[in-house]
C-alpha atoms as a PDB file:
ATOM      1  CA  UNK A   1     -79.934   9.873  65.140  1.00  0.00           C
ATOM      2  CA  UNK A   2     -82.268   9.360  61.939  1.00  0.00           C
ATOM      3  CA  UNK A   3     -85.008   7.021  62.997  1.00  0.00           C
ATOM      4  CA  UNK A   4     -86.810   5.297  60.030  1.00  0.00           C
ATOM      5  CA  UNK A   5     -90.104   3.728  60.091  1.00  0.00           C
ATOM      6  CA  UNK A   6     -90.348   0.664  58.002  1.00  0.00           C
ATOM      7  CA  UNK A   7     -94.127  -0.362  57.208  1.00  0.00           C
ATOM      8  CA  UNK A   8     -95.527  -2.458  54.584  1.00  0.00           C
ATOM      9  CA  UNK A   9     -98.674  -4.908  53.978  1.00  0.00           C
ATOM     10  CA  UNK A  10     -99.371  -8.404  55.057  1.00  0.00           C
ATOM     11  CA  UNK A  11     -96.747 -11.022  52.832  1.00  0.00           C
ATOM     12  CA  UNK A  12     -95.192  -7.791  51.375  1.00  0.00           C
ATOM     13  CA  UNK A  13     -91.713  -8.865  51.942  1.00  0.00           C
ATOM     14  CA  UNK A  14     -91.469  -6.057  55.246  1.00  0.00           C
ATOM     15  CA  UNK A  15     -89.605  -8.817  57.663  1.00  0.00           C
ATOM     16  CA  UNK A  16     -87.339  -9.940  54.696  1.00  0.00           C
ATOM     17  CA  UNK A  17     -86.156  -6.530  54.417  1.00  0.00           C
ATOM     18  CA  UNK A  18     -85.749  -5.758  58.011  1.00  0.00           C
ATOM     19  CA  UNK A  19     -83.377  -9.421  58.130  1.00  0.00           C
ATOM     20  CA  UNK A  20     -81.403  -7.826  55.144  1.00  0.00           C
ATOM     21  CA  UNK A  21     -81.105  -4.500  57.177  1.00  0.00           C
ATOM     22  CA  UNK A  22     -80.340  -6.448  60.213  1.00  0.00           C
ATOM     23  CA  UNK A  23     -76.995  -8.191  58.367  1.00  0.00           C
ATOM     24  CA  UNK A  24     -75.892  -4.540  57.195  1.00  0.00           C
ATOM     25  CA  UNK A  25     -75.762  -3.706  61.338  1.00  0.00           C
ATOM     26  CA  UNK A  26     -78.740  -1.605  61.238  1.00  0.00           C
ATOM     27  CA  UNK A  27     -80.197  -1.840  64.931  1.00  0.00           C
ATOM     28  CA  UNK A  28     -83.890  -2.490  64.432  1.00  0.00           C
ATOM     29  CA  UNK A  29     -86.466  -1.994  66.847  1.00  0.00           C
ATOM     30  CA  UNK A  30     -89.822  -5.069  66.174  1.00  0.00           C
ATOM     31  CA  UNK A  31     -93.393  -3.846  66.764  1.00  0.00           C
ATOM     32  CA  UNK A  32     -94.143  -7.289  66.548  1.00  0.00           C
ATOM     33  CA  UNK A  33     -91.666  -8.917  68.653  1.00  0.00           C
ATOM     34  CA  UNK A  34     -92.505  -6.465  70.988  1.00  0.00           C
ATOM     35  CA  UNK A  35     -96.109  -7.757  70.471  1.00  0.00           C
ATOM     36  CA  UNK A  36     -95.392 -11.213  70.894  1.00  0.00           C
ATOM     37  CA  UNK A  37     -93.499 -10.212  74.339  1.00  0.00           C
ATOM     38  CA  UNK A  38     -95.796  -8.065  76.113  1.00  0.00           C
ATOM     39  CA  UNK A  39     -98.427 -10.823  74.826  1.00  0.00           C
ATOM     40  CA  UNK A  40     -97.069 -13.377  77.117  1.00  0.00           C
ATOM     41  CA  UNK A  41     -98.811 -15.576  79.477  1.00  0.00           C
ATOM     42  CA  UNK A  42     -99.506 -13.846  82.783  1.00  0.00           C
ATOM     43  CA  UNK A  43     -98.408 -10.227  81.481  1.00  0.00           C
ATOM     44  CA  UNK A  44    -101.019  -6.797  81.530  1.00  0.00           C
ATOM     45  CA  UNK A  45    -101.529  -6.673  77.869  1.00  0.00           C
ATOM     46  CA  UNK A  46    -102.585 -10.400  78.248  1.00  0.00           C
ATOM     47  CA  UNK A  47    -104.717  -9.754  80.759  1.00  0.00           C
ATOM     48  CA  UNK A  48    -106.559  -6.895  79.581  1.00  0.00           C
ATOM     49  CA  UNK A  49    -107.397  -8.936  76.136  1.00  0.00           C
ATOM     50  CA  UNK A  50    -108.775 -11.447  77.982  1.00  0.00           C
ATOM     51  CA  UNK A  51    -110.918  -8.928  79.944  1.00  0.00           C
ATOM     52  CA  UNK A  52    -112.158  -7.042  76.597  1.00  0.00           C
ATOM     53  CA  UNK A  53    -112.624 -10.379  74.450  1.00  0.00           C
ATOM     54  CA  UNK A  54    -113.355 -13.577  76.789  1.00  0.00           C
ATOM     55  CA  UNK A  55    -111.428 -16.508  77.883  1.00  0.00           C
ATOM     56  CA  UNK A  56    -111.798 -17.957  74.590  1.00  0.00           C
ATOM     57  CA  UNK A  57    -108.976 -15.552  73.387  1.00  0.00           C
ATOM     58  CA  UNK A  58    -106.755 -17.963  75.772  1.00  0.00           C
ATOM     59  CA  UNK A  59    -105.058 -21.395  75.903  1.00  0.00           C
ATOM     60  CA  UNK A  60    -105.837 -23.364  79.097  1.00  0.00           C
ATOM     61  CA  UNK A  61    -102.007 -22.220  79.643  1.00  0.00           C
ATOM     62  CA  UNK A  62    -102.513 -18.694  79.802  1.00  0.00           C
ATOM     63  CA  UNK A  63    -100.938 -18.057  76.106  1.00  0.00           C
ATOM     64  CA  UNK A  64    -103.333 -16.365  73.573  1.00  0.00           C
ATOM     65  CA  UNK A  65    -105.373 -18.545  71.482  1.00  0.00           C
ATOM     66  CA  UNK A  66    -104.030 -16.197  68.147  1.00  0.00           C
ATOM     67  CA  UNK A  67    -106.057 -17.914  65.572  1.00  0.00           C
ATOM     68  CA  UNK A  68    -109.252 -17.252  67.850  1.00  0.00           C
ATOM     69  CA  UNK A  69    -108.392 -13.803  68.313  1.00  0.00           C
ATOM     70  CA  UNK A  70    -108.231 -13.205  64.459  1.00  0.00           C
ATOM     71  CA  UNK A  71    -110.887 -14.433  63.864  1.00  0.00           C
ATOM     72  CA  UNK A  72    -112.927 -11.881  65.656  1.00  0.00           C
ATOM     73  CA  UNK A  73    -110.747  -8.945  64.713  1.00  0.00           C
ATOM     74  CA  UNK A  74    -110.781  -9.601  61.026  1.00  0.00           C
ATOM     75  CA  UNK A  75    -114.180 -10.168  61.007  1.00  0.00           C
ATOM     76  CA  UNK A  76    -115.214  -6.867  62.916  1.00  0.00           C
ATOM     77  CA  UNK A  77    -113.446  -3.178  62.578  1.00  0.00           C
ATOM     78  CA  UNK A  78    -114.832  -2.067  65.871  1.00  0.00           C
ATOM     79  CA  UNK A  79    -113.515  -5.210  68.146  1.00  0.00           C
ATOM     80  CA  UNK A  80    -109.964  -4.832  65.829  1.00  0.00           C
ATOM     81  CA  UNK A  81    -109.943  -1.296  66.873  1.00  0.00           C
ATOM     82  CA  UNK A  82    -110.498  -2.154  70.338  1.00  0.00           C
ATOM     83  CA  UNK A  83    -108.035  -4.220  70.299  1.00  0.00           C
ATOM     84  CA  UNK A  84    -105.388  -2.160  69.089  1.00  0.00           C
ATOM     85  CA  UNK A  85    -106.843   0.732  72.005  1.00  0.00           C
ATOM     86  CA  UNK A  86    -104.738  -2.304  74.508  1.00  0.00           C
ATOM     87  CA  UNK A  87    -101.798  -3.274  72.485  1.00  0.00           C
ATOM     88  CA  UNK A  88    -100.990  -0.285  70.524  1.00  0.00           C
ATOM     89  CA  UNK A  89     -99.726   2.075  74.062  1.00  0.00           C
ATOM     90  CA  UNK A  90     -97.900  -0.293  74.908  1.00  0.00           C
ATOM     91  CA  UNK A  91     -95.651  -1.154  72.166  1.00  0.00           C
ATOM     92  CA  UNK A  92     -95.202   2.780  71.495  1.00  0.00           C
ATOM     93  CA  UNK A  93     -93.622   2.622  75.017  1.00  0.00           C
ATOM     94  CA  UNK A  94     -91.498   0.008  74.680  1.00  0.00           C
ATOM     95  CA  UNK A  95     -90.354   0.669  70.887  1.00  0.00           C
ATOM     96  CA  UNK A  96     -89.082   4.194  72.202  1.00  0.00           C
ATOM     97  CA  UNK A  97     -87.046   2.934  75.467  1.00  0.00           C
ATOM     98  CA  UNK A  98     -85.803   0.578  73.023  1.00  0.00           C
ATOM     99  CA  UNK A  99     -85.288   3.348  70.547  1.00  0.00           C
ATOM    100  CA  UNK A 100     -83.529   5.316  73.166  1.00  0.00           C
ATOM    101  CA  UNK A 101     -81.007   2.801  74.387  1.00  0.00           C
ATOM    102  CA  UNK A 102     -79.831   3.275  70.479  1.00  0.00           C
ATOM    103  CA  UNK A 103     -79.649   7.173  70.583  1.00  0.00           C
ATOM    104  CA  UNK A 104     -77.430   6.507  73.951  1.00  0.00           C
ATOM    105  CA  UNK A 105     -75.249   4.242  72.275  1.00  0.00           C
ATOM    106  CA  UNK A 106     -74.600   6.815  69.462  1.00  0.00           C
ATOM    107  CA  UNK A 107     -75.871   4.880  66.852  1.00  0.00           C
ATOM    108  CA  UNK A 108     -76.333   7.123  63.458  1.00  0.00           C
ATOM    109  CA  UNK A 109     -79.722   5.294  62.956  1.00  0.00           C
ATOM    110  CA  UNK A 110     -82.338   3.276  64.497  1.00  0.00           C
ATOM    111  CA  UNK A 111     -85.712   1.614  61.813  1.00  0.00           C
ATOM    112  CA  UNK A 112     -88.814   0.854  63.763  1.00  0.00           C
ATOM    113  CA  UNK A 113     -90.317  -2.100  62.051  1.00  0.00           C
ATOM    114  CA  UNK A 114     -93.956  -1.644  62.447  1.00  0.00           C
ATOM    115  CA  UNK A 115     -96.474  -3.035  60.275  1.00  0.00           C
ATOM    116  CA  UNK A 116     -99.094  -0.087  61.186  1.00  0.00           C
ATOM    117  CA  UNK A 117     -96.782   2.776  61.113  1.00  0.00           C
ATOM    118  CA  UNK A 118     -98.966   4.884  59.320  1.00  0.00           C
ATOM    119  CA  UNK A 119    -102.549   3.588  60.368  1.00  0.00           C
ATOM    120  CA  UNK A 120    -101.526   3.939  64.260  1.00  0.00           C
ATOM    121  CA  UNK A 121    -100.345   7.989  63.257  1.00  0.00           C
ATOM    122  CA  UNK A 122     -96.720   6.783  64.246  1.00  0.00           C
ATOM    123  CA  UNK A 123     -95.055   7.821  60.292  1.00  0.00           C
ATOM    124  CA  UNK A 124     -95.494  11.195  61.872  1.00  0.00           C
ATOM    125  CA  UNK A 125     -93.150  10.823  64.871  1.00  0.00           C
ATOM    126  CA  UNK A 126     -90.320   9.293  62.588  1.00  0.00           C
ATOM    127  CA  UNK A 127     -87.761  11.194  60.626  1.00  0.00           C
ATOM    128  CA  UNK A 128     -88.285   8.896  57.218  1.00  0.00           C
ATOM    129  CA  UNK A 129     -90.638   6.474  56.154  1.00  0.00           C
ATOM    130  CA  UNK A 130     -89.886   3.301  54.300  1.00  0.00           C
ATOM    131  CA  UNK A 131     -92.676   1.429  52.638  1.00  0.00           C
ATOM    132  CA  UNK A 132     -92.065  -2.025  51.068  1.00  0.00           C
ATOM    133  CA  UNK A 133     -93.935  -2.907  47.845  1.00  0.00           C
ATOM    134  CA  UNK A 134     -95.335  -5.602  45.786  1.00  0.00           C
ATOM    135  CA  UNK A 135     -98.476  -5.625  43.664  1.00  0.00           C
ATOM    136  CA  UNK A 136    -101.722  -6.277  45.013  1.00  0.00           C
ATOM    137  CA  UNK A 137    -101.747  -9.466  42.907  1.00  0.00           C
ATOM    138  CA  UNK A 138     -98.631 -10.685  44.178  1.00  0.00           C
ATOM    139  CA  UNK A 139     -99.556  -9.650  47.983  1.00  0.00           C
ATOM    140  CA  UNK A 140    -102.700 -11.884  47.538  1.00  0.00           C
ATOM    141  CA  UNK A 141    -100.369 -14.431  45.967  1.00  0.00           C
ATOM    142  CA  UNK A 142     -97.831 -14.844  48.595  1.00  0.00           C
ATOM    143  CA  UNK A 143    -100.312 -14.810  51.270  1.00  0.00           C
ATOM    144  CA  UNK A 144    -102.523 -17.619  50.122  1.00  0.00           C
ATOM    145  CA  UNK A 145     -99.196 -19.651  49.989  1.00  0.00           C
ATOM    146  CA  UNK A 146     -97.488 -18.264  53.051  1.00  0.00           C
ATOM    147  CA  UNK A 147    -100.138 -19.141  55.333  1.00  0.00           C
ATOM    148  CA  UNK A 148    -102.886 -21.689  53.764  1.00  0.00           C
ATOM    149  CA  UNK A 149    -105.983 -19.471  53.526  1.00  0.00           C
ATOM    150  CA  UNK A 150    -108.334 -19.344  50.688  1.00  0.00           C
ATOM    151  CA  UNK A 151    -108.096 -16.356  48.384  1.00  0.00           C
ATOM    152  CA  UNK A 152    -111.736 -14.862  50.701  1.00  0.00           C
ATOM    153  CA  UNK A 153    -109.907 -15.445  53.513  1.00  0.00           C
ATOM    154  CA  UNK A 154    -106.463 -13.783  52.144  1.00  0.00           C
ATOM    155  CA  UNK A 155    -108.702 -10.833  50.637  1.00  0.00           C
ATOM    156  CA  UNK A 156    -110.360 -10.086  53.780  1.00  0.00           C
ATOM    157  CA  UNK A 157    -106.983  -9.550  55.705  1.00  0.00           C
ATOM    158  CA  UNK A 158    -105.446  -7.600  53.105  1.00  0.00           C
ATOM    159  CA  UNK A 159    -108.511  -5.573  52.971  1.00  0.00           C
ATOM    160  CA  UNK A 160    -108.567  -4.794  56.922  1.00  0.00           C
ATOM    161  CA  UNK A 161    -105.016  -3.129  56.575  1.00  0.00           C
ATOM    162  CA  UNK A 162    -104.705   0.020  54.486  1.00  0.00           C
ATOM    163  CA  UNK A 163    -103.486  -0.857  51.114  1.00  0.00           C
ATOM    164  CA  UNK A 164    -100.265  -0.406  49.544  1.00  0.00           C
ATOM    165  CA  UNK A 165    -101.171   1.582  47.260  1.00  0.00           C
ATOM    166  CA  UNK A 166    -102.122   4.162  49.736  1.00  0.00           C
ATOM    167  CA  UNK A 167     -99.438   3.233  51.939  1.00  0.00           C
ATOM    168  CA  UNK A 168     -96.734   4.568  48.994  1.00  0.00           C
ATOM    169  CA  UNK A 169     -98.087   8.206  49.126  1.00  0.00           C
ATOM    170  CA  UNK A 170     -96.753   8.246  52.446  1.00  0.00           C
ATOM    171  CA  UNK A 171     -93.194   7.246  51.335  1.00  0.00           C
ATOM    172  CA  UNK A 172     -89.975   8.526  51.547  1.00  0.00           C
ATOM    173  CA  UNK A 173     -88.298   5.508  49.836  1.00  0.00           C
ATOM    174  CA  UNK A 174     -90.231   2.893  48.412  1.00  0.00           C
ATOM    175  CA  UNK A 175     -88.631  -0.473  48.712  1.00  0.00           C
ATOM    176  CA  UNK A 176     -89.767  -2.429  45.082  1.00  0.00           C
ATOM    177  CA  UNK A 177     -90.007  -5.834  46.382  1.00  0.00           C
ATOM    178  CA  UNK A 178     -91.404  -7.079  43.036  1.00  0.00           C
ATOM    179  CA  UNK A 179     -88.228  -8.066  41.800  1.00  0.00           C
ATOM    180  CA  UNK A 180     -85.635 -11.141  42.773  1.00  0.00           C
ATOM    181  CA  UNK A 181     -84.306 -11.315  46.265  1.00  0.00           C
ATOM    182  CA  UNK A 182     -81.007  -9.522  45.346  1.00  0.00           C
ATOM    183  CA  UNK A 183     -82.851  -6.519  43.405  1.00  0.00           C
ATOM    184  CA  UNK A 184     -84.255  -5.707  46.560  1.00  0.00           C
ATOM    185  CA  UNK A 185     -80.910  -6.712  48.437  1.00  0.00           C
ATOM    186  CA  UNK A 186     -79.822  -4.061  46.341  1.00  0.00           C
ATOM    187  CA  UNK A 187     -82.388  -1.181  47.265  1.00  0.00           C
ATOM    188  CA  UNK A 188     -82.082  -1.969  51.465  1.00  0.00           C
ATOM    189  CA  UNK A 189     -77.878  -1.710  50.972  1.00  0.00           C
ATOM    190  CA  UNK A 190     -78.428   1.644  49.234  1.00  0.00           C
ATOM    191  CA  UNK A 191     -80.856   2.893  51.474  1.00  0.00           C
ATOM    192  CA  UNK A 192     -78.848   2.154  54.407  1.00  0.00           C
ATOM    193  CA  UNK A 193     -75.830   3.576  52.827  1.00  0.00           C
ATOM    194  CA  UNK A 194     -77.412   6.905  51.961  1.00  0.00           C
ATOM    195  CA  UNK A 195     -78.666   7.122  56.137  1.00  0.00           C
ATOM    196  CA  UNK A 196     -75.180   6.156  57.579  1.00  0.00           C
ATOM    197  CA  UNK A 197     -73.177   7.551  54.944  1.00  0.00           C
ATOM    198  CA  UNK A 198     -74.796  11.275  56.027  1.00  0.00           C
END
């Protein structure tokens, strides 16, 4: 089984193209679903935020308070890498028993969608690495509009994540998302083709 690690930036188009290889029956394992799940009211990973940031980091439900917890993250390496110390581990776990369930089933591929493939060392466990790109312009762009921050605010998340730029040299394909919707349509089908196709 080829497994493929699919990275990108912040508003680089990463989840479009893991829908588009979705629809082509590519079975795709979600760092950040995974996230979202083991981040659930009540669970460890929950807990052990809490612990390592403060209560403020929750809703009066148990749920974390996101917003708050970006806040301190993006504002401070050390508390971001911290953070990532409790979540990371986890999701590795996870992604892999999720990864392995594939490999049982026979599947010819698997593509770990993780947005820190290469920051959290994991582009070295993987067979191939997929990057999807768009101009730093454009990335700044898309998030302003995506999500209602300033251009400051935009700039100082895209500047906590390594940049594309850097994240290319680490390609095997690079996924041009600079183009229309079907151009890079176009790219994911080929890409797919050329893994299954083997």
């Amino acid at each position: 089984m080829v497994v493929i690690g699919l990275t990108g930036g912040i508003a680089s188009g990463k989840s479009t193209v893991s829908r588009m290889l979705r629809e082509l029956g590519a079975p795709v394992v979600d760092a950040d679903a995974i996230v979202h799940e083991l981040q659930q009211p009540g669970k460890p990973v929950t807990q052990a935020i809490a612990r390592a940031f403060g209560p403020e980091v929750l809703h009066p439900d148990g749920s974390l308070n996101r917003p708050a917890l970006s806040r301190i993250v993006f504002a401070d390496a050390a508390r971001r890498k911290a953070l990532e110390a409790i979540v990371h581990p986890a999701v590795r776990e996870e992604m892999w028993r999720q990864g392995e369930q594939y490999r049982a089933a026979g599947r010819p591929a698997v593509v770990l969608d993780v947005p820190l493939l290469i920051e959290s060392q994991l582009h070295r466990t993987v067979d191939r690495v997929w990057v999807v790109y768009i101009d730093k312009e454009s990335q700044l762009a898309r998030l302003v509009a995506r999500d209602g921050l300033t251009p400051e605010q935009a700039a100082q998340r895209m500047a906590a994540q390594m940049s594309l730029e850097e994240k290319r040299s680490f390609a095997d394909l690079v996924i041009d998302n600079r183009g229309t919707v079907d151009q890079t349509r176009q790219q994911v089908e080929l890409a797919w083709q050329d893994v299954t196709q083997m």
